[in-house]
C-alpha atoms as a PDB file:
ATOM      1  CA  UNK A   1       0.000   0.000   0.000  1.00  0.00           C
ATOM      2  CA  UNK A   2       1.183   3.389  -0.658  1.00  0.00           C
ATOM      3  CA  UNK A   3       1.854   5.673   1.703  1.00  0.00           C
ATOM      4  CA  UNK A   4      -0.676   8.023   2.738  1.00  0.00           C
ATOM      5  CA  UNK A   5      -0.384  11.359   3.620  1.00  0.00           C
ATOM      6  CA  UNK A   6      -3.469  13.521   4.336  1.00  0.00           C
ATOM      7  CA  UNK A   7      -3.735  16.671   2.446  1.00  0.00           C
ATOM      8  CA  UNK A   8      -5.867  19.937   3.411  1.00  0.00           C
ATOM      9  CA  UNK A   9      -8.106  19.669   0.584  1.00  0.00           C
ATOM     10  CA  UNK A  10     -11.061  20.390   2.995  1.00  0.00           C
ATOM     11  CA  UNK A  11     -13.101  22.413   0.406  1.00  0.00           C
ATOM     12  CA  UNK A  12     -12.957  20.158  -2.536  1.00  0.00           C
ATOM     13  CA  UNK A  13     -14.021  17.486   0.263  1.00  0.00           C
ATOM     14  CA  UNK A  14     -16.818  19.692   1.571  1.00  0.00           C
ATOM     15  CA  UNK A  15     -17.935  19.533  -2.564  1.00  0.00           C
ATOM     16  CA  UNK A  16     -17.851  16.121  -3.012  1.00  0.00           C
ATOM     17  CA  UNK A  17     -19.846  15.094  -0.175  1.00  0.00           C
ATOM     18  CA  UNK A  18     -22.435  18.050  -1.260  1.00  0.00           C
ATOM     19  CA  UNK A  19     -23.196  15.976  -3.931  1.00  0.00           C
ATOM     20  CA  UNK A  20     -24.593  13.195  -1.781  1.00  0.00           C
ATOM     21  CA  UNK A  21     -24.422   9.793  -3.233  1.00  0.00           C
ATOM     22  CA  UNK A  22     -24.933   9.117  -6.793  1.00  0.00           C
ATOM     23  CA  UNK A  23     -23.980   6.467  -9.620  1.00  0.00           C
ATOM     24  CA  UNK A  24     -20.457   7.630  -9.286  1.00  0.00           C
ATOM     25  CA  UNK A  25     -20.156   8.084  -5.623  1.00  0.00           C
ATOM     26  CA  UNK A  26     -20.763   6.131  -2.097  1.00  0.00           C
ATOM     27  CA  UNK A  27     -20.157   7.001   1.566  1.00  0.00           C
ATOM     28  CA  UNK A  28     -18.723   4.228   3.553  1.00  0.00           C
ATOM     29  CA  UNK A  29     -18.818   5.187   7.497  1.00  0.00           C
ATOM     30  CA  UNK A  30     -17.215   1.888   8.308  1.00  0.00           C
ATOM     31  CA  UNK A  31     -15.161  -0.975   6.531  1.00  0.00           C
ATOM     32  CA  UNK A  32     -16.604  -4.157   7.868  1.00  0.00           C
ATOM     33  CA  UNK A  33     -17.005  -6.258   5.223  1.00  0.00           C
ATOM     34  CA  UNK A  34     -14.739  -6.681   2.315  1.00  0.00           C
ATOM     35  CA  UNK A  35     -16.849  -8.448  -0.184  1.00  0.00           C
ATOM     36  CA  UNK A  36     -19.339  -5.902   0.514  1.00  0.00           C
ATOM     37  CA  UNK A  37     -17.029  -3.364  -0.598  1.00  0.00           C
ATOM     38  CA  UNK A  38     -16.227  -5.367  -3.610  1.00  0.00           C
ATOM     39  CA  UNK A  39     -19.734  -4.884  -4.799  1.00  0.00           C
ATOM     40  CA  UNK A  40     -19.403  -1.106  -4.908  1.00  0.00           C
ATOM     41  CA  UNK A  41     -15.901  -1.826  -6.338  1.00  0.00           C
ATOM     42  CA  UNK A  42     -17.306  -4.111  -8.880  1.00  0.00           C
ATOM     43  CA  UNK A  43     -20.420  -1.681  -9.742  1.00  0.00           C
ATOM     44  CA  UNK A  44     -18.300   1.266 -10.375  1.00  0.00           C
ATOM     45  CA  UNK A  45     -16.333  -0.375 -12.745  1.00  0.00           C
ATOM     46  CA  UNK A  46     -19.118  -2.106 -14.965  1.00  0.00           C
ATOM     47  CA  UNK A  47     -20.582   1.353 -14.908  1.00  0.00           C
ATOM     48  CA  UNK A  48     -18.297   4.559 -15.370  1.00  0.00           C
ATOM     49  CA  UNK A  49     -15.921   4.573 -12.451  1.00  0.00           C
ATOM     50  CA  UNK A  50     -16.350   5.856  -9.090  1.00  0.00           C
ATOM     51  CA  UNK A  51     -15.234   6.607  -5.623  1.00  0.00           C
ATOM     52  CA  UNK A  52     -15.726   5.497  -1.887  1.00  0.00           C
ATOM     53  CA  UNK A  53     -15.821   8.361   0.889  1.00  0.00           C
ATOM     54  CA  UNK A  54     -14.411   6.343   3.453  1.00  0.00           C
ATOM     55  CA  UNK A  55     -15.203   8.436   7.172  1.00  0.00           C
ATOM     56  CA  UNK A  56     -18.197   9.780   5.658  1.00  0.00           C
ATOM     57  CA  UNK A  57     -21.844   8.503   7.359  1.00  0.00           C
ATOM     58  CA  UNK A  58     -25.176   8.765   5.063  1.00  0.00           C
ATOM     59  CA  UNK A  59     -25.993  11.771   6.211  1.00  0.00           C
ATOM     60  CA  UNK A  60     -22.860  13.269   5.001  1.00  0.00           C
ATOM     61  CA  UNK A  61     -21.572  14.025   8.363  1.00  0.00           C
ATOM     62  CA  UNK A  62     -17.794  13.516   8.559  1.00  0.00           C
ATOM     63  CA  UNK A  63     -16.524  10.954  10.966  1.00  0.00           C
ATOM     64  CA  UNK A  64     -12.870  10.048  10.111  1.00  0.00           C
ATOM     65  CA  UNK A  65     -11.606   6.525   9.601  1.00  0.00           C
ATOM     66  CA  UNK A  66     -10.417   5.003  12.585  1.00  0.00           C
ATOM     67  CA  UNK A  67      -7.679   3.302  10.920  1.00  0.00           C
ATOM     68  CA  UNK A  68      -5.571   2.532   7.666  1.00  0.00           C
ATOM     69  CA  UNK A  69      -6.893  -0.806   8.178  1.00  0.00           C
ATOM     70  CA  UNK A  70     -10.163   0.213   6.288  1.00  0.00           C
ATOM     71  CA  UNK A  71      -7.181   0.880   3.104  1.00  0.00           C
ATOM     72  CA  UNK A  72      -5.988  -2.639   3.747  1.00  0.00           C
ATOM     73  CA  UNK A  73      -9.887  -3.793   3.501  1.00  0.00           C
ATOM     74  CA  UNK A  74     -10.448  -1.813   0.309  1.00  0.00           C
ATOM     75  CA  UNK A  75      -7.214  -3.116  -1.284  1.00  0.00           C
ATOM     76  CA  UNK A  76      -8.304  -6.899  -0.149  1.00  0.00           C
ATOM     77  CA  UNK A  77     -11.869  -6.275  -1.709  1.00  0.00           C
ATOM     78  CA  UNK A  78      -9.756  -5.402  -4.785  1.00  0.00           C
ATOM     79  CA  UNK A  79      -7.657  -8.052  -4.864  1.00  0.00           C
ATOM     80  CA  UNK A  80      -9.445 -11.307  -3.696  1.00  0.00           C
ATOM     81  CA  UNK A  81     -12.993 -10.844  -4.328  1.00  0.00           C
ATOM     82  CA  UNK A  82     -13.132  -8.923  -7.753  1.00  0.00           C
ATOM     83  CA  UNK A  83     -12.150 -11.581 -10.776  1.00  0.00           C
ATOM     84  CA  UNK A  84     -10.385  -9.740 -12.720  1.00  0.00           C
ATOM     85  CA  UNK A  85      -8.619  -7.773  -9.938  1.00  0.00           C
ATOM     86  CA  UNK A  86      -9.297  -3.711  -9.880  1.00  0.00           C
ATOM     87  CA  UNK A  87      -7.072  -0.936  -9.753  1.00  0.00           C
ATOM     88  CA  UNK A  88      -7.815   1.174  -6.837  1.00  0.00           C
ATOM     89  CA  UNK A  89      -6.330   4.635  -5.948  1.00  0.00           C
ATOM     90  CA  UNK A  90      -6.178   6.185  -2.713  1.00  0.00           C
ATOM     91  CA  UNK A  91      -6.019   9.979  -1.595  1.00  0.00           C
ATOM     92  CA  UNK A  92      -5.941  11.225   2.089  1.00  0.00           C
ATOM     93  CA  UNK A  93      -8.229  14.131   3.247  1.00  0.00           C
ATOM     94  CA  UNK A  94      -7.650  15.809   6.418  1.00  0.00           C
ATOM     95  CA  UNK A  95     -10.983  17.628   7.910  1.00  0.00           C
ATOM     96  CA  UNK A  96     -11.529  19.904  10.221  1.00  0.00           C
ATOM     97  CA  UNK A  97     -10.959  18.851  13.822  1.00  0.00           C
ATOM     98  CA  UNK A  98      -8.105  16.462  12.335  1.00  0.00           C
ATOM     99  CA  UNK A  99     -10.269  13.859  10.826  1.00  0.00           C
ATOM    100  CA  UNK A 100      -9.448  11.938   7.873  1.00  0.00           C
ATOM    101  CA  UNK A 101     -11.244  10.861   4.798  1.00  0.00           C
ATOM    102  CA  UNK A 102     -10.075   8.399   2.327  1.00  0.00           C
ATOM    103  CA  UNK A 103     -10.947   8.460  -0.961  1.00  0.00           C
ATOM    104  CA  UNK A 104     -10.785   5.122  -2.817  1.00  0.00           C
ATOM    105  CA  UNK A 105     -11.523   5.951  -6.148  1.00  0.00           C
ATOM    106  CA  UNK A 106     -12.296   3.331  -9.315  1.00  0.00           C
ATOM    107  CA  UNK A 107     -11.729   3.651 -13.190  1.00  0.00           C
ATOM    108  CA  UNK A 108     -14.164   1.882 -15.557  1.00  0.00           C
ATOM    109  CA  UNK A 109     -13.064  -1.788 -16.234  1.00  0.00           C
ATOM    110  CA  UNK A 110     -11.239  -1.422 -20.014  1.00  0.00           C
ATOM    111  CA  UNK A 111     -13.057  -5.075 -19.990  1.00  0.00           C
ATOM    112  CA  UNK A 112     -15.965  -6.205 -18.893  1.00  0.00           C
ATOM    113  CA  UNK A 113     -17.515  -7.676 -16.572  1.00  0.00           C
ATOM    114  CA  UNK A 114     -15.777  -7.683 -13.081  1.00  0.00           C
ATOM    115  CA  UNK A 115     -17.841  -9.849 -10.799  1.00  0.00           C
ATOM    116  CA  UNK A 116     -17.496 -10.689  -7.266  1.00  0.00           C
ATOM    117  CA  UNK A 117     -16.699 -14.110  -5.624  1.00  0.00           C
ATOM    118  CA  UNK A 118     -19.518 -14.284  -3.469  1.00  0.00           C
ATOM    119  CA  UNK A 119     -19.931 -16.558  -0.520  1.00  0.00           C
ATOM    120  CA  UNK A 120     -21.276 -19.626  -2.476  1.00  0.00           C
ATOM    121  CA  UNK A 121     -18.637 -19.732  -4.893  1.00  0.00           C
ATOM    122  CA  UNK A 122     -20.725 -17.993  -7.781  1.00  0.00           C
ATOM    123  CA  UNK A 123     -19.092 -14.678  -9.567  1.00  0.00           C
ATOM    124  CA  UNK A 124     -22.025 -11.798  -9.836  1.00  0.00           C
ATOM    125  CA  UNK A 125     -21.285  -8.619 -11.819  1.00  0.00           C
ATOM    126  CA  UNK A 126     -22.719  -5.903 -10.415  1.00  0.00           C
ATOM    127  CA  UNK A 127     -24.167  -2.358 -11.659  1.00  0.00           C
ATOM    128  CA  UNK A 128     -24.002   1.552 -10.271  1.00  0.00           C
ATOM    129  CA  UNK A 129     -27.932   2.628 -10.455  1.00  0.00           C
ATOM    130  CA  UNK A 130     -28.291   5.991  -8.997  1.00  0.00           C
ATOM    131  CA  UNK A 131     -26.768   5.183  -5.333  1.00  0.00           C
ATOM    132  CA  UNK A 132     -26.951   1.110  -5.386  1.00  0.00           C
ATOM    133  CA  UNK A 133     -25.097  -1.699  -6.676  1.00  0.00           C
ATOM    134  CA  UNK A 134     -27.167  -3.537  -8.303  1.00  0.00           C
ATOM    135  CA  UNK A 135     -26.674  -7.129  -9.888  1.00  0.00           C
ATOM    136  CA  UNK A 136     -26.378  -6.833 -13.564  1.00  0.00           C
ATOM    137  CA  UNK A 137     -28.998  -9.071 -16.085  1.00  0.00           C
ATOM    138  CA  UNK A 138     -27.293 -11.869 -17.617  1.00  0.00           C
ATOM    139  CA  UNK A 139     -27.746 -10.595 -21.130  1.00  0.00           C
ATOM    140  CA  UNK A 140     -26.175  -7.221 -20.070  1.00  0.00           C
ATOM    141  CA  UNK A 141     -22.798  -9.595 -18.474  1.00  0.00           C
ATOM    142  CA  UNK A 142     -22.951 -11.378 -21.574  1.00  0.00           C
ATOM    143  CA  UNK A 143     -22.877  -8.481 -24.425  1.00  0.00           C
ATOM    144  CA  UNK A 144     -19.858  -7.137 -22.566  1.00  0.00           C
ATOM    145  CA  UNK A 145     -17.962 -10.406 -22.596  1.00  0.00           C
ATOM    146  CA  UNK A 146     -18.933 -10.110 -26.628  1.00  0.00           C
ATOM    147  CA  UNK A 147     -18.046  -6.411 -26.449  1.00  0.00           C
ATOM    148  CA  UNK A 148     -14.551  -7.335 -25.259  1.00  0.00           C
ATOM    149  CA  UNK A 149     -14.403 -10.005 -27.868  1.00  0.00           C
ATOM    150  CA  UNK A 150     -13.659  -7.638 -31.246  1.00  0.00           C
ATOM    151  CA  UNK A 151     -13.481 -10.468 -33.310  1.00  0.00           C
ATOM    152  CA  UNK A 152     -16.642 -12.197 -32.156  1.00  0.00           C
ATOM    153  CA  UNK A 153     -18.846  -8.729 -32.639  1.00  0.00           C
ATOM    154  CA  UNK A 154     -20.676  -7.949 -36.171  1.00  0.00           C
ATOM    155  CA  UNK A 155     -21.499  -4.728 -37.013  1.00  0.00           C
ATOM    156  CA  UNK A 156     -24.161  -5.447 -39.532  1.00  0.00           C
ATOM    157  CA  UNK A 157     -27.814  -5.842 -38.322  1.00  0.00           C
ATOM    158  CA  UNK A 158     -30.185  -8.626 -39.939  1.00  0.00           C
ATOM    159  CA  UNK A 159     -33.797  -7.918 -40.204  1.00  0.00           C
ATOM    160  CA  UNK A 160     -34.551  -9.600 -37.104  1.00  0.00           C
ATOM    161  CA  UNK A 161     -32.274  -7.554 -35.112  1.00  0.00           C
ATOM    162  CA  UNK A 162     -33.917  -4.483 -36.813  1.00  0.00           C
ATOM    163  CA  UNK A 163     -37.523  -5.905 -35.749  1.00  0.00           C
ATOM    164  CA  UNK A 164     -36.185  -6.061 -32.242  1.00  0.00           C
ATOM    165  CA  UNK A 165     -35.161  -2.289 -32.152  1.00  0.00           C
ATOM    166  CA  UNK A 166     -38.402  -1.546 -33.310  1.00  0.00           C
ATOM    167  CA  UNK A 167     -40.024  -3.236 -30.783  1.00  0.00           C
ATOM    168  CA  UNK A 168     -38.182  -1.414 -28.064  1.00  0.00           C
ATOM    169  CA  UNK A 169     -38.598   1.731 -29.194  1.00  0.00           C
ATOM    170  CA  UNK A 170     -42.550   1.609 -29.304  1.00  0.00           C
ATOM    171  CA  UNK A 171     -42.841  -0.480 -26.255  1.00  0.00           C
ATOM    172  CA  UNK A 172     -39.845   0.352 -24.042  1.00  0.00           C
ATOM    173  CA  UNK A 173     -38.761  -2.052 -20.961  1.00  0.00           C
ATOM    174  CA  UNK A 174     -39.950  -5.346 -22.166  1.00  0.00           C
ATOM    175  CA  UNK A 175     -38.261  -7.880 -21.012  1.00  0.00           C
ATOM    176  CA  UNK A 176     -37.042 -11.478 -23.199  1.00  0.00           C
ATOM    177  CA  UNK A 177     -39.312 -13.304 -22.924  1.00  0.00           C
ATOM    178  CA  UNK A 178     -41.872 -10.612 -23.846  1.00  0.00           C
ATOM    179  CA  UNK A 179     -39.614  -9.662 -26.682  1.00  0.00           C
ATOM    180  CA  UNK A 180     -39.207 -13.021 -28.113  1.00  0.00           C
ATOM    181  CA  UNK A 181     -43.438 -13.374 -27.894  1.00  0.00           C
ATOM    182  CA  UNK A 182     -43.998  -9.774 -29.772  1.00  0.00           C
ATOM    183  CA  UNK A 183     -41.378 -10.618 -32.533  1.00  0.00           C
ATOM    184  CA  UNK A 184     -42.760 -14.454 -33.009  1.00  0.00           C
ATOM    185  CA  UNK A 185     -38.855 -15.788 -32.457  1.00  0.00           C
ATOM    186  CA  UNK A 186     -37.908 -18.620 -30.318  1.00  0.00           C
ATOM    187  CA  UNK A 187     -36.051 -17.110 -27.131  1.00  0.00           C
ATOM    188  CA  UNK A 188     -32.896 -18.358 -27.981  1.00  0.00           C
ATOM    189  CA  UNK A 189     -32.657 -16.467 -31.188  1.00  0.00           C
ATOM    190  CA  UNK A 190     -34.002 -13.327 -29.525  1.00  0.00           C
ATOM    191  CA  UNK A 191     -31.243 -13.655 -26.490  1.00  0.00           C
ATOM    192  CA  UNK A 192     -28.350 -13.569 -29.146  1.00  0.00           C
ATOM    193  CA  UNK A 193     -29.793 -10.698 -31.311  1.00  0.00           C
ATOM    194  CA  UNK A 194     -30.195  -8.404 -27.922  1.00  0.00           C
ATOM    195  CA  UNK A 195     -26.855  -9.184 -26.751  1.00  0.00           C
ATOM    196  CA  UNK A 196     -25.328  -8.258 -29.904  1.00  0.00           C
ATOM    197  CA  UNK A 197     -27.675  -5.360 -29.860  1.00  0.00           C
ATOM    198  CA  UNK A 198     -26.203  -4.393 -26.298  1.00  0.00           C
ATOM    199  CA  UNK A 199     -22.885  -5.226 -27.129  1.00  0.00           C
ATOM    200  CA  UNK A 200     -22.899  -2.329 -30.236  1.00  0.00           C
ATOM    201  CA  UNK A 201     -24.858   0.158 -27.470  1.00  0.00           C
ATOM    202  CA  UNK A 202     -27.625  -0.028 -30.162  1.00  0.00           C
ATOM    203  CA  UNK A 203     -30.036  -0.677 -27.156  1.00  0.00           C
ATOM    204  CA  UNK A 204     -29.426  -0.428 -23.622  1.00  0.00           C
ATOM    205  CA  UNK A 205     -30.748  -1.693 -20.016  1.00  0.00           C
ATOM    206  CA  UNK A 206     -32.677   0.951 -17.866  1.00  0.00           C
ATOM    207  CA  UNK A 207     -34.010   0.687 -14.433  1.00  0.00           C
ATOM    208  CA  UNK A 208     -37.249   2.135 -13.277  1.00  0.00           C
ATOM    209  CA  UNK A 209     -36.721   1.511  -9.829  1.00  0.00           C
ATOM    210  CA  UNK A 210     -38.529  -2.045  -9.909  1.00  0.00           C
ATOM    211  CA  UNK A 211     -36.647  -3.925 -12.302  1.00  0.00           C
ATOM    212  CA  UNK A 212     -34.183  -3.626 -15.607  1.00  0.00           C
ATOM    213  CA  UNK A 213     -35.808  -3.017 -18.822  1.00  0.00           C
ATOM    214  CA  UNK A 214     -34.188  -2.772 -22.395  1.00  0.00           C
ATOM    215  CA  UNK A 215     -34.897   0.886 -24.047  1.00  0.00           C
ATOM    216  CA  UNK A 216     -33.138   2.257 -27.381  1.00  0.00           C
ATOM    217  CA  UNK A 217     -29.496   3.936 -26.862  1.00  0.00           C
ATOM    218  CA  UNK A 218     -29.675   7.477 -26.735  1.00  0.00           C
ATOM    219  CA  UNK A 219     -27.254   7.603 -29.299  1.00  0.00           C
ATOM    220  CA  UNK A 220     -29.483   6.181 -31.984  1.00  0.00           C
END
């Protein structure tokens, strides 16, 4: 671990934790669990990076870490329960009254997905939704294993594919089975035509705050 030497960056500080918590940002009062922290870890990664405010409660009050051994947590949550391993960089914060805040922060994975080894042996990916970590569909884990996979990903759409988008676009947040009904396509064809759909960011998932629905990219 590097070696960690608080700074006075008080206001910046004071601005981050203004923001509250958001897809890009957590608050972490206490380190207790490392594989819980390798959710967050694993969710800002799949998503678009992110940091842990470690000393901050939910409330945004400052508390201060108690120790480095929350670092040593972070770096284990890292290292042994997100497959591949992250990257995570540290910064030192000193507050007001001499408390500290650490600031673990996470790029986005250059490949995805990073899962966790959860307690049952099973790897979940997980994904930054406003201020959870949520676990990621299987169609969504598998269209970035294809994105990351240049030679298995087509660029050309087939008229089913096309269908699909169409379908999304007037009816937004069905799910595959649904999908696979409205189209009149077995499911299996349907699952490989949204995954390469996903994995071009042709169509993407959404989350109403229930479940994960597919909608058309932006972009399109």
């Amino acid at each position: 671990m590097k070696d960690l030497r608080p700074t006075r960056a008080l206001h910046r500080l004071q601005q981050l934790i203004d923001q509250g918590e958001h897809e890009q940002q957590d608050f972490k009062y206490l380190i207790s669990d490392a594989r819980k922290i390798a959710r967050s870890i694993s969710a800002f990664a799949n998503h678009s990076g992110g940091r842990l405010l470690i000393g901050v409660k939910d409330n945004g009050t400052i508390a201060g870490v108690r120790s480095e051994e929350d670092i040593y947590m972070i770096e284990q949550a890292a290292d042994l329960y997100c497959s591949p391993r992250v990257s995570v960089d540290f910064e030192a914060i000193k507050a007001s009254g001499g408390a500290v805040v650490f600031i673990a922060s996470v790029e986005r994975a250059a490949r995805r997905p990073v899962s966790v080894k959860e307690a049952d042996g099973k790897l979940t990916a997980y994904y930054r939704v406003k201020d959870e970590n949520l676990a990621a569909p299987a169609l969504m884990v598998e269209a970035w294993r294809l994105a990351a996979d240049s030679d298995g990903l087509l660029l050309t759409l087939d008229d089913a594919e096309t269908r699909l988008i169409d379908l999304i676009a007037a009816t937004p947040g069905l799910d595959l089975q649904q999908l696979a009904v409205a189209a009149h396509a077995s499911v299996r064809s349907t699952r490989l035509a949204i995954t390469h759909l996903l994995a071009l960011d042709i169509i993407r998932y959404s989350h109403d705050g229930r479940q994960f629905g597919l909608i058309v990219a932006d972009n399109q």
